[in-house]
C-alpha atoms as a PDB file:
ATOM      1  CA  UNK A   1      76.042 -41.497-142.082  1.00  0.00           C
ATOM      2  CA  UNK A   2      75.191 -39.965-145.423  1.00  0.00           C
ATOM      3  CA  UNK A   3      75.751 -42.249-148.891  1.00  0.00           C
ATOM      4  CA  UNK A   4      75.452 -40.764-152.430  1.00  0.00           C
ATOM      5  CA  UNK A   5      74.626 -42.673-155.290  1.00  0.00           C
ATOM      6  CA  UNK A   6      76.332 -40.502-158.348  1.00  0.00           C
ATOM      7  CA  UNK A   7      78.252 -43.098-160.098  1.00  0.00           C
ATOM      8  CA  UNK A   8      77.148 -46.786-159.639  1.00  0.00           C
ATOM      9  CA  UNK A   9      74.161 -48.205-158.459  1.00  0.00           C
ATOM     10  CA  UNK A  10      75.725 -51.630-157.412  1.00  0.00           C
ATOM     11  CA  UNK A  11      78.133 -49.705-154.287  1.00  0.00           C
ATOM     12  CA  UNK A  12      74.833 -48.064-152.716  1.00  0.00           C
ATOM     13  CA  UNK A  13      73.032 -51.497-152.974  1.00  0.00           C
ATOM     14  CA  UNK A  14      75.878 -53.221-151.578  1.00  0.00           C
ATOM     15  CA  UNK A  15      75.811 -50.740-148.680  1.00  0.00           C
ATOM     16  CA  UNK A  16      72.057 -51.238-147.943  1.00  0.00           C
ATOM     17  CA  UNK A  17      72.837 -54.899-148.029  1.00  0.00           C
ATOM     18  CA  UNK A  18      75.709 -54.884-145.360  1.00  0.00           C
ATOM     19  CA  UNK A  19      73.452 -52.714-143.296  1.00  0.00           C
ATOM     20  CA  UNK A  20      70.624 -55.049-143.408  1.00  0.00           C
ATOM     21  CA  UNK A  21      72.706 -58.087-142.575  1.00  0.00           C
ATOM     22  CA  UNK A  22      74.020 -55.886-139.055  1.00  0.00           C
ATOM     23  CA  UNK A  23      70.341 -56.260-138.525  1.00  0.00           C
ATOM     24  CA  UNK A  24      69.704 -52.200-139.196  1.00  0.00           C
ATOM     25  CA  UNK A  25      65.920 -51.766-140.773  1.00  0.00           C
ATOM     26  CA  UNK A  26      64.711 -49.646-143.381  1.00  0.00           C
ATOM     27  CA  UNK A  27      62.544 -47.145-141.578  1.00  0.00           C
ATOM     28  CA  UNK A  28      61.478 -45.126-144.786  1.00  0.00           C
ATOM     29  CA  UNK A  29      61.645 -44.993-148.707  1.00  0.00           C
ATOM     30  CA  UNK A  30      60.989 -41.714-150.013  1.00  0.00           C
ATOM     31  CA  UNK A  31      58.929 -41.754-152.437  1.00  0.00           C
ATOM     32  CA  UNK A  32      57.150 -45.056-151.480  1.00  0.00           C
ATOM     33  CA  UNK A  33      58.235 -48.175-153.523  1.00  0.00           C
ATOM     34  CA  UNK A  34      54.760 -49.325-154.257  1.00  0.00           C
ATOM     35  CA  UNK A  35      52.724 -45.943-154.869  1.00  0.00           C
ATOM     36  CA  UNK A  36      53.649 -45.599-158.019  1.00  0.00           C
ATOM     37  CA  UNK A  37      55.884 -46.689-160.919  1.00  0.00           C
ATOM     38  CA  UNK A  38      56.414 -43.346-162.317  1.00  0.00           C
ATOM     39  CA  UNK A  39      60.059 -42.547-162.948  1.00  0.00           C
ATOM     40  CA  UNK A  40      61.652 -40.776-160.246  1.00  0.00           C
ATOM     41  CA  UNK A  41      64.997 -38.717-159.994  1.00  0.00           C
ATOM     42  CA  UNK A  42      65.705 -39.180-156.293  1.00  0.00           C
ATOM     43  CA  UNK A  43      65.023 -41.803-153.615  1.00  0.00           C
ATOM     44  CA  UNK A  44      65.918 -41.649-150.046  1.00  0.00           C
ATOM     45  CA  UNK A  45      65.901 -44.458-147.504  1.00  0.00           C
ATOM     46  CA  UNK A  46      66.464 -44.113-143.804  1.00  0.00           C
ATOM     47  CA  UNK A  47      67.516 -47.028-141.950  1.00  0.00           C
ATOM     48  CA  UNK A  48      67.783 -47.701-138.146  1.00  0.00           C
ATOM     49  CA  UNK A  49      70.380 -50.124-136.654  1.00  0.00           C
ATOM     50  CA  UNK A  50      70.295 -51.815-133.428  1.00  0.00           C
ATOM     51  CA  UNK A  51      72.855 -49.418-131.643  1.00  0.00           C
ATOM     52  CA  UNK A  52      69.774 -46.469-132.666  1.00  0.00           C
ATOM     53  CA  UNK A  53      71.911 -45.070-135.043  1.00  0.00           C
ATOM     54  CA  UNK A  54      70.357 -43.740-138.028  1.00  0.00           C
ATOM     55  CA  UNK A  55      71.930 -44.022-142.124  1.00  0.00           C
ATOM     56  CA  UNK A  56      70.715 -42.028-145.033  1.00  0.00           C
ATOM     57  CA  UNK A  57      70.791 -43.478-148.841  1.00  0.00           C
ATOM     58  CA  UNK A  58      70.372 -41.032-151.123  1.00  0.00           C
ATOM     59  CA  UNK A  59      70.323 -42.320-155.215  1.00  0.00           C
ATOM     60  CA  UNK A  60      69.749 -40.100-158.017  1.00  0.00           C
ATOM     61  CA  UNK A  61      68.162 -40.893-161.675  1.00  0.00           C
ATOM     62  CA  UNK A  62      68.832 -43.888-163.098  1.00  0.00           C
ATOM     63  CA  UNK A  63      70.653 -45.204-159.686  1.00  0.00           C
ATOM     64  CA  UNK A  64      67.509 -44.162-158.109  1.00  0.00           C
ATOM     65  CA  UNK A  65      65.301 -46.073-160.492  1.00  0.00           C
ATOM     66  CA  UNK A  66      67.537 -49.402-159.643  1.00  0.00           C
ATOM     67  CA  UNK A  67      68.003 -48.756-155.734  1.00  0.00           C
ATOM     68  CA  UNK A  68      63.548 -48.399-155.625  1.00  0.00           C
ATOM     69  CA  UNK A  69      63.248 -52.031-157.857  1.00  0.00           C
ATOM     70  CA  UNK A  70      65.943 -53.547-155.717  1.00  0.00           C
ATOM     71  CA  UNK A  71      64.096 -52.395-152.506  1.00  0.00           C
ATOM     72  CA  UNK A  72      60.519 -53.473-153.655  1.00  0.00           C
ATOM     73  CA  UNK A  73      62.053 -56.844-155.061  1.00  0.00           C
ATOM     74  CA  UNK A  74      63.544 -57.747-151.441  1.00  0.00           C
ATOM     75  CA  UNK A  75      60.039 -56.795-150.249  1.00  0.00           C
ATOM     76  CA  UNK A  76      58.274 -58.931-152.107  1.00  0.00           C
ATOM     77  CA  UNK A  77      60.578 -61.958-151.250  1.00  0.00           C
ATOM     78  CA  UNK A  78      60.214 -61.388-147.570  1.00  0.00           C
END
């Protein structure tokens, strides 16, 4: 499954979300959340459900600025 972030921000969260709560992981954040805080124009996280299939998230600019804070926020709460 392949999501694109080109309009708003808030549907590609929501997605992660639902995917989290089916109990799929995030395998990968590219680039890493925590390695820097220098603006980026594209973030891509892989996540792995339970049934071993595999979802892309792909945001761009400012969405991608959003979906990386969102991501390292839920990381910090855990």
């Amino acid at each position: 499954m392949f999501i694109s972030a080109k309009h708003t921000v808030s549907g590609v969260i929501l997605q992660l979300k639902e995917l989290l709560e089916r109990g799929c992981k995030v395998q990968e954040v590219q680039p890493p959340v925590f390695a820097s805080d220098a603006e980026v124009n594209l973030v891509i996280v892989t996540v792995v459900c339970p049934d071993g299939k595999g979802h892309t998230i792909k945001a761009y600019r400012d969405e991608a600025g959003e979906l990386r804070e969102y991501i390292r926020r839920m990381t910090l709460q855990m």
